[in-house]
Protein backbone atom coordinates (compact mmCIF):
# COMPACT_ATOMS: atom_id res chain seq x y z
CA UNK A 1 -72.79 130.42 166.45
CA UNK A 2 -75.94 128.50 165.05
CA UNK A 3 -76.35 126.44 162.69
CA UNK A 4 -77.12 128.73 159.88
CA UNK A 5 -72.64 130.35 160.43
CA UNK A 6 -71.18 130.89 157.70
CA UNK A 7 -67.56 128.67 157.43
CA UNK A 8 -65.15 130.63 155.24
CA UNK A 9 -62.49 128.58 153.70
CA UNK A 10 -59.62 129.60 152.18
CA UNK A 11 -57.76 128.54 148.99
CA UNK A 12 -56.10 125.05 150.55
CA UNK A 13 -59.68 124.56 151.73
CA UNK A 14 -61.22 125.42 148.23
CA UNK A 15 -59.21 122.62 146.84
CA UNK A 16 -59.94 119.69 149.05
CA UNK A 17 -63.72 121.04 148.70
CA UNK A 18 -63.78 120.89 144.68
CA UNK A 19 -61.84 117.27 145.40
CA UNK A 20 -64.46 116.36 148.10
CA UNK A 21 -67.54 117.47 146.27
CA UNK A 22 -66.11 116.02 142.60
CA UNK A 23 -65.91 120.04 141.32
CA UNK A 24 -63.13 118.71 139.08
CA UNK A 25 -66.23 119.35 136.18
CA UNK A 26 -68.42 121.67 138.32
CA UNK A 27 -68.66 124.55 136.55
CA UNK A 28 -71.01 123.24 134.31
CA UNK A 29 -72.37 126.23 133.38
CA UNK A 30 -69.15 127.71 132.18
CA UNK A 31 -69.18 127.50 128.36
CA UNK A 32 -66.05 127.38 125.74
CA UNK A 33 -64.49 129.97 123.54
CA UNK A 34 -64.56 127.61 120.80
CA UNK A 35 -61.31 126.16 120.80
CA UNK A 36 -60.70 122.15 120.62
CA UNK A 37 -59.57 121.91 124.22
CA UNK A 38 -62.16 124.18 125.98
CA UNK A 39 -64.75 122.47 123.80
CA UNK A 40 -64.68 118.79 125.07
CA UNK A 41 -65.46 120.37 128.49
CA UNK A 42 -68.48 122.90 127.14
CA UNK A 43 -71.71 123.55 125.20
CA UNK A 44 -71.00 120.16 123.16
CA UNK A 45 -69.86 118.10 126.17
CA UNK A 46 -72.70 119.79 128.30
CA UNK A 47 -75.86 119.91 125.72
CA UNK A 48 -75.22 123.80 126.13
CA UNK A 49 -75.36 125.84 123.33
CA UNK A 50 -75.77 130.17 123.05
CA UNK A 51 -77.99 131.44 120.72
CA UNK A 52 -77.61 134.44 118.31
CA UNK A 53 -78.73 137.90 119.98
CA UNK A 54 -81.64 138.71 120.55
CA UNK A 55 -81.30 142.51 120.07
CA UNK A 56 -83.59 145.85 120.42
CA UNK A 57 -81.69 149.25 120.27
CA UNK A 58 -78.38 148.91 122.49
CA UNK A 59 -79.25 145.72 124.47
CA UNK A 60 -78.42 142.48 122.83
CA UNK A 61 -79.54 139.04 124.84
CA UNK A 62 -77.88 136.29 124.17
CA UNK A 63 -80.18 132.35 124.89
CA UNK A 64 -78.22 130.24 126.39
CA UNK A 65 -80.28 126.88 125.77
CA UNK A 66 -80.25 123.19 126.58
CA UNK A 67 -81.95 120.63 127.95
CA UNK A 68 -84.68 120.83 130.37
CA UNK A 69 -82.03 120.78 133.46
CA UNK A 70 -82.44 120.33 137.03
CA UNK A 71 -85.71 119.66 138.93
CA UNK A 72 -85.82 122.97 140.71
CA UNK A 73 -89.34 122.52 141.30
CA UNK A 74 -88.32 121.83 145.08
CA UNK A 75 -86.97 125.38 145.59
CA UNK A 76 -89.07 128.62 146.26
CA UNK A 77 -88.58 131.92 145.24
CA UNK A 78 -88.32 135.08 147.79
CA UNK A 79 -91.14 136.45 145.27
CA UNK A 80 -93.00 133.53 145.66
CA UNK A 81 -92.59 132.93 149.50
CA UNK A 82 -93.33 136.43 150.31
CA UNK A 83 -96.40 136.72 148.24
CA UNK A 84 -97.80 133.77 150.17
CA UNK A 85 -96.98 134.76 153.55
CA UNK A 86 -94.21 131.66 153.32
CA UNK A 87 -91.31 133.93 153.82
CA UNK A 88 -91.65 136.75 156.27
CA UNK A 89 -89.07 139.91 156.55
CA UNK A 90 -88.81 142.55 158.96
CA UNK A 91 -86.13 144.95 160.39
CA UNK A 92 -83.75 143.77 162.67
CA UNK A 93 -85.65 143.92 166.37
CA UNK A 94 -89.17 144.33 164.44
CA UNK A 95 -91.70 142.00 165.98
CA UNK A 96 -92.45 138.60 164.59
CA UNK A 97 -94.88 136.07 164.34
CA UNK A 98 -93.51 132.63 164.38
CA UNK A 99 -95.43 129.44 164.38
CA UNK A 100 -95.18 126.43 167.10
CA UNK A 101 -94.90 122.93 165.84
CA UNK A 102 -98.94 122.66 167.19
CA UNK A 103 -99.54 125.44 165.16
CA UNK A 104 -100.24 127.96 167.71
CA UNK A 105 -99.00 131.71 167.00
CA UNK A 106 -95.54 132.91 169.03
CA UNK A 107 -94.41 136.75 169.18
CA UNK A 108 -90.95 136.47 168.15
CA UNK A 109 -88.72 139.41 169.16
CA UNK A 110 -84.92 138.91 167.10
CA UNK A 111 -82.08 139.22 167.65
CA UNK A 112 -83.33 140.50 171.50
CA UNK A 113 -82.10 144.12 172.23
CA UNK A 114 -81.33 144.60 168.72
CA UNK A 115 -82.24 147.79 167.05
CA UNK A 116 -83.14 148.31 162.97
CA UNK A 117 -80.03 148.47 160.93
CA UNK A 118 -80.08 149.86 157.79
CA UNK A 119 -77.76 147.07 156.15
CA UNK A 120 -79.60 144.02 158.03
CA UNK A 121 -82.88 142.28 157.82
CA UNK A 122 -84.31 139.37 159.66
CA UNK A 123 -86.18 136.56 157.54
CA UNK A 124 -87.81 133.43 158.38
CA UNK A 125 -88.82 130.82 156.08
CA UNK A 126 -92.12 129.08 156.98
CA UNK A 127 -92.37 127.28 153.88
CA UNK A 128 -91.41 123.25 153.43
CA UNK A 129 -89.25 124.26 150.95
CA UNK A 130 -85.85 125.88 151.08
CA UNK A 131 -85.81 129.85 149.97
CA UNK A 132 -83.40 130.90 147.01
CA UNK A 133 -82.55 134.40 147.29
CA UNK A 134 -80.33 136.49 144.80
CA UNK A 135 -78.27 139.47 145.20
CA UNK A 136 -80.07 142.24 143.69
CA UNK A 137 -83.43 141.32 144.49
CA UNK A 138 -85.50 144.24 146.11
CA UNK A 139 -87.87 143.87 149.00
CA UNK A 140 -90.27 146.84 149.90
CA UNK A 141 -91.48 148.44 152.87
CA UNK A 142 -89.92 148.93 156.05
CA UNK A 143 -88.34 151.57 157.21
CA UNK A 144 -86.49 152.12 154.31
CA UNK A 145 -86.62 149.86 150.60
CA UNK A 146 -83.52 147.11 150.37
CA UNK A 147 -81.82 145.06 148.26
CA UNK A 148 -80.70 141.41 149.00
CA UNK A 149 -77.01 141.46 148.87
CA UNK A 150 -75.91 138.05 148.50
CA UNK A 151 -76.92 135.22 146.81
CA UNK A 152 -78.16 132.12 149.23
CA UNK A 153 -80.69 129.75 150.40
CA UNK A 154 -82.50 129.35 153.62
CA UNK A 155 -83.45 125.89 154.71
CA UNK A 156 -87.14 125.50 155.59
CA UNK A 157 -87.33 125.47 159.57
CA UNK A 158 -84.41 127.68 159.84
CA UNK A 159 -84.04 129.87 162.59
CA UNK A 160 -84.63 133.02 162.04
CA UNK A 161 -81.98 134.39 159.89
CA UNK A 162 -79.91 137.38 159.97
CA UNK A 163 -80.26 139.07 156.55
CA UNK A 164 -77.18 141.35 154.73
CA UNK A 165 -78.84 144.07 152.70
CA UNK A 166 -78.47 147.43 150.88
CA UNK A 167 -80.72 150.54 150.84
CA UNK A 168 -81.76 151.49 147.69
CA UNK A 169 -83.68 154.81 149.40
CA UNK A 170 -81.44 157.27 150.84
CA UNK A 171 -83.67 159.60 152.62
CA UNK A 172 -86.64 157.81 154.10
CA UNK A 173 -86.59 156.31 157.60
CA UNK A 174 -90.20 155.98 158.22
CA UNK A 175 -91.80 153.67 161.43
CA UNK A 176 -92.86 150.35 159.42
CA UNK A 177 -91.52 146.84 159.99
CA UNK A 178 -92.85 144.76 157.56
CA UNK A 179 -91.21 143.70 153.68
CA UNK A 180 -93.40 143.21 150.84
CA UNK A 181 -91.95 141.49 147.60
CA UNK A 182 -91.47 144.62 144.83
CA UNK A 183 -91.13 142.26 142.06
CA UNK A 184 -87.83 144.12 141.13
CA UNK A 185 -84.58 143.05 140.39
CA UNK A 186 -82.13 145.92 140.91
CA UNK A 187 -80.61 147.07 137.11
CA UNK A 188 -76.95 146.17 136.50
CA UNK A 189 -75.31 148.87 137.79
CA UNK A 190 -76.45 148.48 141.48
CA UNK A 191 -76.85 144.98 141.56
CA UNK A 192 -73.09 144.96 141.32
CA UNK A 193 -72.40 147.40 143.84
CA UNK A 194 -73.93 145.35 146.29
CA UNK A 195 -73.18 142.07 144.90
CA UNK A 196 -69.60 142.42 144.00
CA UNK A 197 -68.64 145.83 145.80
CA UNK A 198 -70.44 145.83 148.59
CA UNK A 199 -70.33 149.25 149.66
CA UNK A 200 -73.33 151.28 150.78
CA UNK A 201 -72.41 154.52 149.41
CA UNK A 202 -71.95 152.88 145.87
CA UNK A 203 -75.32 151.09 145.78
CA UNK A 204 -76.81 155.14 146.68
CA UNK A 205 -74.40 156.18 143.87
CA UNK A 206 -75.85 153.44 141.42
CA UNK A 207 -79.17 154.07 142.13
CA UNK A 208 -78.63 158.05 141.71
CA UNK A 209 -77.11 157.88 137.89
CA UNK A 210 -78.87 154.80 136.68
CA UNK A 211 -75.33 153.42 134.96
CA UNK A 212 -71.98 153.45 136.20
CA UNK A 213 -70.45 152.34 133.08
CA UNK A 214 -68.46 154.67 130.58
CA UNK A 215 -69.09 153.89 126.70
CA UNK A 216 -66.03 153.06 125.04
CA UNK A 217 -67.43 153.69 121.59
CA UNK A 218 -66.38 157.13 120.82
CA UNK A 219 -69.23 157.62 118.64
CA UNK A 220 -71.96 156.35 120.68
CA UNK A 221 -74.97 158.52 121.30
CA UNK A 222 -76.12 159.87 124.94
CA UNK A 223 -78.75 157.84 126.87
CA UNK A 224 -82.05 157.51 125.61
CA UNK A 225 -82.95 158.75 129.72
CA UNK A 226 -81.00 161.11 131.31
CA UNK A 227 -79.77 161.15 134.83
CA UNK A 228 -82.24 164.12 135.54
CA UNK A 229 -85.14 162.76 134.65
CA UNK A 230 -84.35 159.61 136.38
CA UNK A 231 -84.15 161.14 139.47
CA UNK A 232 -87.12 163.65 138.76
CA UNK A 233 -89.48 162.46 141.57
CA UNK A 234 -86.59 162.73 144.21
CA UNK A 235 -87.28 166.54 144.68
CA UNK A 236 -91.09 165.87 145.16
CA UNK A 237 -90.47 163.06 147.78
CA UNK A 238 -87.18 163.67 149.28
CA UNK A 239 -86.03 160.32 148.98
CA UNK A 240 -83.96 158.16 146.59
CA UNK A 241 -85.79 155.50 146.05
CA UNK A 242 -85.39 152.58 143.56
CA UNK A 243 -88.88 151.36 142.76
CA UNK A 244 -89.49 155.08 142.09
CA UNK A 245 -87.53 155.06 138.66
CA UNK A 246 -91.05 152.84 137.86
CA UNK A 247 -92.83 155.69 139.06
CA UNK A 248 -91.60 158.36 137.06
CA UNK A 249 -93.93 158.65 134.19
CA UNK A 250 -91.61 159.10 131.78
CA UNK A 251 -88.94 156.44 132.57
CA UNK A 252 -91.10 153.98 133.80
CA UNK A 253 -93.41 154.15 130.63
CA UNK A 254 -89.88 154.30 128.87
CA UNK A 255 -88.95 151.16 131.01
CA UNK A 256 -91.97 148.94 130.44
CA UNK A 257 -92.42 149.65 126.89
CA UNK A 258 -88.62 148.03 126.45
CA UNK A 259 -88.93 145.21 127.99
CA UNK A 260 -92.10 144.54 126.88
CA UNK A 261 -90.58 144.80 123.02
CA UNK A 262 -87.34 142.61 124.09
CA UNK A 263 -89.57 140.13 126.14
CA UNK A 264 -91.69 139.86 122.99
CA UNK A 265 -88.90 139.61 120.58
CA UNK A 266 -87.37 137.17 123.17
CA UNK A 267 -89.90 134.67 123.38
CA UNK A 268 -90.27 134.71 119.18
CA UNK A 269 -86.63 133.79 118.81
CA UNK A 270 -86.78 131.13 121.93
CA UNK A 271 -90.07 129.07 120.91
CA UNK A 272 -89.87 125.65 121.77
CA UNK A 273 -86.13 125.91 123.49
CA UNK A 274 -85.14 125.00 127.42
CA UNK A 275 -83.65 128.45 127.63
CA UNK A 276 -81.36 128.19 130.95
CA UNK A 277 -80.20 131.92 130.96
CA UNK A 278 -79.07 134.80 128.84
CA UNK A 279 -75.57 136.72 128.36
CA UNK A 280 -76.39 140.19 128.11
CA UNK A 281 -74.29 143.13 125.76
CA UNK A 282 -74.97 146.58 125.94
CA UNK A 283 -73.82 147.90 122.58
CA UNK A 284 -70.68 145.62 121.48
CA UNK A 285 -69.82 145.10 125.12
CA UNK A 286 -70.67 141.50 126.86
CA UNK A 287 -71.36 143.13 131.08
CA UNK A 288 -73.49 140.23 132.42
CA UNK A 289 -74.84 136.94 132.66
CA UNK A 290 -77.78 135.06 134.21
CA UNK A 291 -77.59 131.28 134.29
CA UNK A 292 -79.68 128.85 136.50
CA UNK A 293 -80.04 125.40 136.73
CA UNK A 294 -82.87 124.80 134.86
CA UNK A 295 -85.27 126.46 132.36
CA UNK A 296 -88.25 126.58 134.82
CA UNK A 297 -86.30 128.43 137.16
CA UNK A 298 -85.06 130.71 134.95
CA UNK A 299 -88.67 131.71 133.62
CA UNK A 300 -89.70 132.12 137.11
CA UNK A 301 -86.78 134.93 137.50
CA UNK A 302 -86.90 136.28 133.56
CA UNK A 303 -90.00 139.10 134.23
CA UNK A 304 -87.81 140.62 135.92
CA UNK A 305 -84.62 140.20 135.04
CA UNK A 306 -85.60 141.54 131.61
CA UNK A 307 -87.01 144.71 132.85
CA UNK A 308 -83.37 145.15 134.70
CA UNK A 309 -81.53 144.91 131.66
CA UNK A 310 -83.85 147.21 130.15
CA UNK A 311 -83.27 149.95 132.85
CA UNK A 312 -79.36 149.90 132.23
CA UNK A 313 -80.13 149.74 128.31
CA UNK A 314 -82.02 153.32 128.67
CA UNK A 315 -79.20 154.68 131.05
CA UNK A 316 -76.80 153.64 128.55
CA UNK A 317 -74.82 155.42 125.92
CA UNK A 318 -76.90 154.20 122.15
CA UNK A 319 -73.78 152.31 120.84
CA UNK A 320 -74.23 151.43 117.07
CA UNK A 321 -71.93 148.78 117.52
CA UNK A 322 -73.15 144.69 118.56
CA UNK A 323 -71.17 141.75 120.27
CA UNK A 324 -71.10 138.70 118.73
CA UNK A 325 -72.12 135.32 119.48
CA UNK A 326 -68.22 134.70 119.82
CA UNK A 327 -67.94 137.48 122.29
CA UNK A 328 -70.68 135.95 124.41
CA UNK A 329 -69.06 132.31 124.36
CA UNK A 330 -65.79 134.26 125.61
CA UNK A 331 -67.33 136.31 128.26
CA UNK A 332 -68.44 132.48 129.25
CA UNK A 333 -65.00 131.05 130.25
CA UNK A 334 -64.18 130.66 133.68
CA UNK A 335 -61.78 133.28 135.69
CA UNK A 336 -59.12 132.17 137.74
CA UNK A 337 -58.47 134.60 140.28
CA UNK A 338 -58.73 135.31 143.78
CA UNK A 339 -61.47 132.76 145.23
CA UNK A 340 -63.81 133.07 148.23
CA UNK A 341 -66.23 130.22 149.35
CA UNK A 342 -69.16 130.47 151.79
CA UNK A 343 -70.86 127.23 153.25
CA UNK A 344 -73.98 126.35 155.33
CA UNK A 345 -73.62 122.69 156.09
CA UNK A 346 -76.25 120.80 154.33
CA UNK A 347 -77.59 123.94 152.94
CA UNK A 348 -76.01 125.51 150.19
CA UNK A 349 -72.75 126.77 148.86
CA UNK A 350 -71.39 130.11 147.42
CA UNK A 351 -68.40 131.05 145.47
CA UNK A 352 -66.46 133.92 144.60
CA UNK A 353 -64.01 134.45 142.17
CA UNK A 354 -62.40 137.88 141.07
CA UNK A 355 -59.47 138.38 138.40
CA UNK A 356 -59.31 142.18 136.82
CA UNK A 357 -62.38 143.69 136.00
CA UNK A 358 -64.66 140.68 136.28
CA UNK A 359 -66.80 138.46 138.77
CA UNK A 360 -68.30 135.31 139.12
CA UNK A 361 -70.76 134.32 141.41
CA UNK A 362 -71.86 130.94 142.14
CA UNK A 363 -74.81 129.28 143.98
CA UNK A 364 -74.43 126.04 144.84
CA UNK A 365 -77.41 123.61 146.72
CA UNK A 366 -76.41 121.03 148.72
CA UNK A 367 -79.72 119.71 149.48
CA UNK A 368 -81.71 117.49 148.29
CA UNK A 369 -79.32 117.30 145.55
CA UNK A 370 -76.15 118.99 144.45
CA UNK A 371 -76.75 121.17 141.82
CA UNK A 372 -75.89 124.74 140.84
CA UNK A 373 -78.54 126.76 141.20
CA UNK A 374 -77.38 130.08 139.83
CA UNK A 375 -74.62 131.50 138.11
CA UNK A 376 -73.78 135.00 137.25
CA UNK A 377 -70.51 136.34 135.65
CA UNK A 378 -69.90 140.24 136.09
CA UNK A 379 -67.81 142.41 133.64
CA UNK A 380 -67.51 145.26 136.35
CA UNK A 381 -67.80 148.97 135.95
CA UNK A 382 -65.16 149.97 138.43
C-alpha cells in the first residue's frame, strides 16, 4: 500500500487524534444556537457571524462572514489545475503522460492491466501545489461524465492516484480517455447521494428527478421545472447526462437566469464582508451548508456553487414559507453521532459524522498548516 492509503480509525482512535491534533476547539466552523454556553465557543468567540437571508423565490442563502481567514492561496482547485493542464484525469488503464524530474515526457500506463471502471478515475497532480477536490464536483469527458465522490487533497508529486467517482450519465460508454473540468458542481440532491450515500443507482436516481426531497409545506406549489422537461434531451441523446440539464433550453435558460438574480442580489447584500460560506434553505427548510476556510477560497468555489443551489431551487416545491436566521445558526451546531475519519499522513484529513437525518463532512489539511479547509453539513433527503 503506498503512500497515498487511506488509515481508517475508529472511535478510540478518533479520540486520541482530536487529543493529538488539539481538536478539543476544532470545529471552528461550527456556529452556536444562541444560547450562553454554545456561545463562548461560536460566532462571538470565533469572529463568525451569519447574516440575514439572502432570498429569491424558494431559495434563501444565508452569509456566513468573518474575518479574512486562512491563507489558502497555497491550495489549487481541480477547476483550476485542470484548466491549466496541472491536474490530469483519465479512466482507470487510459494512457498517461507523466513528466521525469529532467523534464522529459514518460507514457504512463496505471494501474497496469487495469481496465476503465465506471466508479474509478486515475489523477495526477503536476502542479507545486497540493489539489483540493470536493465531493460533487463534475469532471467531463471520458467514457462516460463523473462526479468526484469524496472530499480530499492530493499532494503535489503524488503518485498517481486512484480516484472514487460517480456517473452522472447512464447510457453513454463512448471510447475517450481524457477529463475536462465542466465547471459544475452537482445540485444538492446528487451531491449527497454520492457524498453521503454513496450508491450508484441513487446518484442515476438524483440526476433523473432533479430533487429527492418531499415538501413538507402542505400548501407549497409544484416546481417551477418539472421532472419531464428536465430530462427532455434524454430521448434525443439516449443518455442521462448531468451537464445536459444546462443544455436543455428551457431549464438551463431557467437555471442561469436564477443564479444570475441570487448571485446579483448576493453580492449587494455581501459588499465589503469576508464571506466564508453560506447556509442554504429551500422554502423554511435549512438542507445545506458550504463553509471553507477562508473567503478567497470560497469565491473561487461560489460560481458554481450558486448555480447548484439554483438547480435544486427550480426542482423544488415553491414553499411560501422562509427559515430564519435562528434556524440557520441551529442547523450550525455540531452532530454527535456515528464518526468516521480518513487520513493521508502529512496530507490531509477527513471526517464523518452521521446522527438521524443529517451529515457532516469535514476537510481537514495537514500541510503546510493545519487548517480546515472545507466544511459541509447535510440535512439528508433519505
Amino acid at each position: 500500500m503506498d503512500r497515498g492509503s487511506l488509515l481508517s480509525i475508529g472511535l478510540g482512535g478518533l479520540s486520541m487524534l482530536r487529543g493529538l491534533a488539539g481538536l478539543g476547539g476544532a470545529l471552528a466552523m461550527v456556529w452556536s444556537s444562541g444560547s450562553e454556553a454554545a456561545e463562548a465557543t461560536g460566532p462571538a468567540a470565533n469572529g463568525w457571524k451569519v447574516l440575514e437571508p439572502v432570498t429569491y423565490e424558494n431559495l434563501s442563502v444565508f452569509p456566513v462572514v468573518g474575518g479574512s481567514g486562512a491563507d489558502t492561496s497555497g491550495f489549487i482547485t481541480l477547476d483550476e489545475a485542470l484548466a491549466s493542464g496541472e491536474a490530469v484525469v483519465t479512466e482507470q488503464g487510459g494512457e498517461m503522460i507523466r513528466r521525469t524530474r529532467d523534464g522529459r515526457p514518460t507514457p504512463l500506463i496505471f494501474p497496469q492491466g487495469g481496465g476503465a471502471s465506471v466508479n474509478r478515475l486515475v489523477l495526477i497532480n503536476r502542479s507545486k501545489r497540493p489539489l483540493v477536490l470536493l465531493a460533487g464536483e463534475v469532471v467531463s469527458g471520458g467514457k462516460q461524465d463523473r462526479v468526484i465522490a469524496k472530499d480530499r487533497i492530493v499532494a503535489p508529486g503524488a503518485e498517481p492516484l486512484p480516484l472514487d467517482v460517480f456517473c452522472v450519465e447512464q447510457g453513454r460508454w463512448s471510447a475517450g480517455a481524457q477529463f475536462a473540468s465542466s465547471k459544475l458542481m452537482a445540485h444538492p440532491s446528487v451531491r449527497e447521494k454520492a457524498a453521503v450515500e454513496r450508491k450508484q443507482d441513487e446518484v442515476w436516481a438524483a440526476v433523473r428527478s432533479g430533487t429527492t426531497a418531499r415538501s413538507a409545506d402542505p400548501s407549497a406549489a409544484p416546481a417551477r421545472i418539472a421532472m419531464s422537461e428536465l430530462n427532455a434531451t434524454v430521448a434525443e441523446s439516449g443518455t442521462v447526462a448531468y451537464a445536459k440539464i444546462y443544455d436543455n433550453s428551457r431549464v438551463g435558460q431557467s437555471a442561469a437566469a436564477f443564479a444570475e438574480e441570487m448571485e446579483r442580489r448576493f453580492r449587494r447584500a455581501t459588499k465589503g464582508q469576508q464571506v466564508l460560506g453560506v447556509v442554504v434553505a429551500y422554502g423554511g427548510e435549512v438542507v445545506w451548508s458550504d463553509l471553507f476556510a477562508s473567503a478567497q477560497l470560497f469565491e473561487r468555489y461560489w460560481p458554481k456553487l450558486v448555480r447548484s443551489y439554483s438547480v435544486e431551487a427550480l426542482t423544488r416545491a415553491q414553499s411560501k414559507e422562509q427559515a430564519s436566521v435562528a434556524d440557520a445558526r441551529e442547523f450550525l451546531q455540531p452532530l454527535k453521532g456515528r464518526e468516521s475519519v480518513e487520513s493521508e499522513p502529512g496530507v490531509y484529513r477527513w471526517r464523518q459524522v452521521t446522527e438521524g437525518r443529517y451529515a457532516e463532512i469535514e476537510l481537514e489539511a495537514l500541510q503546510p498548516k493545519e487548517m480546515k479547509l472545507h466544511w459541509m453539513k447535510v440535512h439528508r433527503t433519505s
